[in-house]
Protein backbone atom coordinates (compact mmCIF):
# COMPACT_ATOMS: atom_id res chain seq x y z
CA UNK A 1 -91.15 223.54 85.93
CA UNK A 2 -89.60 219.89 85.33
CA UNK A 3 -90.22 217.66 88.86
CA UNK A 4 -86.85 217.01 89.15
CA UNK A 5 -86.98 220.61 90.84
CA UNK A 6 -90.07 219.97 92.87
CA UNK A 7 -90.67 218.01 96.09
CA UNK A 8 -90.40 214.96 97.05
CA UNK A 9 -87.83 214.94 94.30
CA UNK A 10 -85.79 217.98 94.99
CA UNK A 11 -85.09 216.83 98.10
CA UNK A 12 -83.90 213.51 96.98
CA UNK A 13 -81.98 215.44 94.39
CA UNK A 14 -80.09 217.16 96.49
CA UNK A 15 -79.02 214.19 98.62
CA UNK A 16 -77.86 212.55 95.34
CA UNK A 17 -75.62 215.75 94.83
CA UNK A 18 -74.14 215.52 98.06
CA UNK A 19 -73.47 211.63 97.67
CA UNK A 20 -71.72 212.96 94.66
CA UNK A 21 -70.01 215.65 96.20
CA UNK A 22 -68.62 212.94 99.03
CA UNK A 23 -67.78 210.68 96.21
CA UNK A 24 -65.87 213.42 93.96
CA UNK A 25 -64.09 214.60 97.54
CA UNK A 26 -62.31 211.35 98.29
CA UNK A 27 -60.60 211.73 94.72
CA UNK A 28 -60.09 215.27 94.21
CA UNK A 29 -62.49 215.40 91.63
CA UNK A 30 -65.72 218.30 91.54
CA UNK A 31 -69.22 216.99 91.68
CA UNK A 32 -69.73 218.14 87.88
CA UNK A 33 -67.19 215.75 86.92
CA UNK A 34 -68.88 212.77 89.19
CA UNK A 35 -72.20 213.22 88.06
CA UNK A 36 -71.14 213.11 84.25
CA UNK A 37 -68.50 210.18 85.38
CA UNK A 38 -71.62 208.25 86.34
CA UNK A 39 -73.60 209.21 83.60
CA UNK A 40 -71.29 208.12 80.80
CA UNK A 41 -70.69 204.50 82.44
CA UNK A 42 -74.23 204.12 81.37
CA UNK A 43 -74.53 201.46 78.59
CA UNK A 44 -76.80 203.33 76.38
CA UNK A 45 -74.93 206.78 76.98
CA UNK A 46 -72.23 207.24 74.41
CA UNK A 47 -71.56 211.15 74.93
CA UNK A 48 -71.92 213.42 76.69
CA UNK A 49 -72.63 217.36 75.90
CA UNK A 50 -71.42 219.83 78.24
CA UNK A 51 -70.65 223.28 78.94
CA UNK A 52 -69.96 225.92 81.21
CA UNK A 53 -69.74 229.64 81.61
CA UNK A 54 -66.01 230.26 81.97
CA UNK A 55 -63.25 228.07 81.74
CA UNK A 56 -62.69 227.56 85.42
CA UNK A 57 -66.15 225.91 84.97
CA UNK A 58 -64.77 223.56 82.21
CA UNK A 59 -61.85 222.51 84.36
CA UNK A 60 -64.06 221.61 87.28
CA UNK A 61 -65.47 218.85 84.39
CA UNK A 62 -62.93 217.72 82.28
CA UNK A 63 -62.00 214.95 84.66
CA UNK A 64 -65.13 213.28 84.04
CA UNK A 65 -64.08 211.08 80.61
CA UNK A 66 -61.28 209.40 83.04
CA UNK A 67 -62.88 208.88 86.40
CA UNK A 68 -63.50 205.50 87.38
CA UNK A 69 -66.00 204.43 90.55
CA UNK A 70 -64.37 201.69 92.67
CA UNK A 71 -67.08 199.11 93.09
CA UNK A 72 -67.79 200.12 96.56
CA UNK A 73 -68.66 203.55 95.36
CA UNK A 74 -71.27 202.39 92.78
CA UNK A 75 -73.06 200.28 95.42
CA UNK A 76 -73.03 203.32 97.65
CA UNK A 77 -75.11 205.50 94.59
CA UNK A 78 -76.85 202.46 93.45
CA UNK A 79 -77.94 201.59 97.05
CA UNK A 80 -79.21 205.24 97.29
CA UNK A 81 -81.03 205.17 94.21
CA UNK A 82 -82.91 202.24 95.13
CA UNK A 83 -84.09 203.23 98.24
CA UNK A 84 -85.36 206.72 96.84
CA UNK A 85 -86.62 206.00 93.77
């Protein structure tokens, strides 16, 4: 099992998917779509691969290729990530 899914870091995880979740809420967007919104803004990510098991699942990410993070918002993830490395 990957550590990602193990404490300490599950924990910290799932605080990073609920900063996500708070983010996605303030624009109407899903959590899917945030976490793949922040991944692609990556300099070295060019794509991304996704998929889903129904097309209501697909909806809840296709927002992702045009959401935009005010700069406030990345401070507030990049902030987090620093402090729980």
């Amino acid at each position: 099992m990957s550590l990602e899914f193990q404490e300490p870091r599950l924990t910290r995880n799932l605080q990073l998917a609920e900063r996500l979740r708070t983010i996605g809420n303030r624009h109407g967007r899903f959590p899917g779509e945030v976490a793949i919104a922040w991944t692609l803004r990556l300099p070295a990510v060019t794509g991304a691969i996704v998929g889903g098991w129904s097309p209501a699942q697909i909806d809840g990410l296709i927002g992702a290729a045009e959401f935009r993070f005010s700069k406030q918002e990345l401070a507030e993830i990049e902030g987090f990530l620093r402090q729980s490395p």
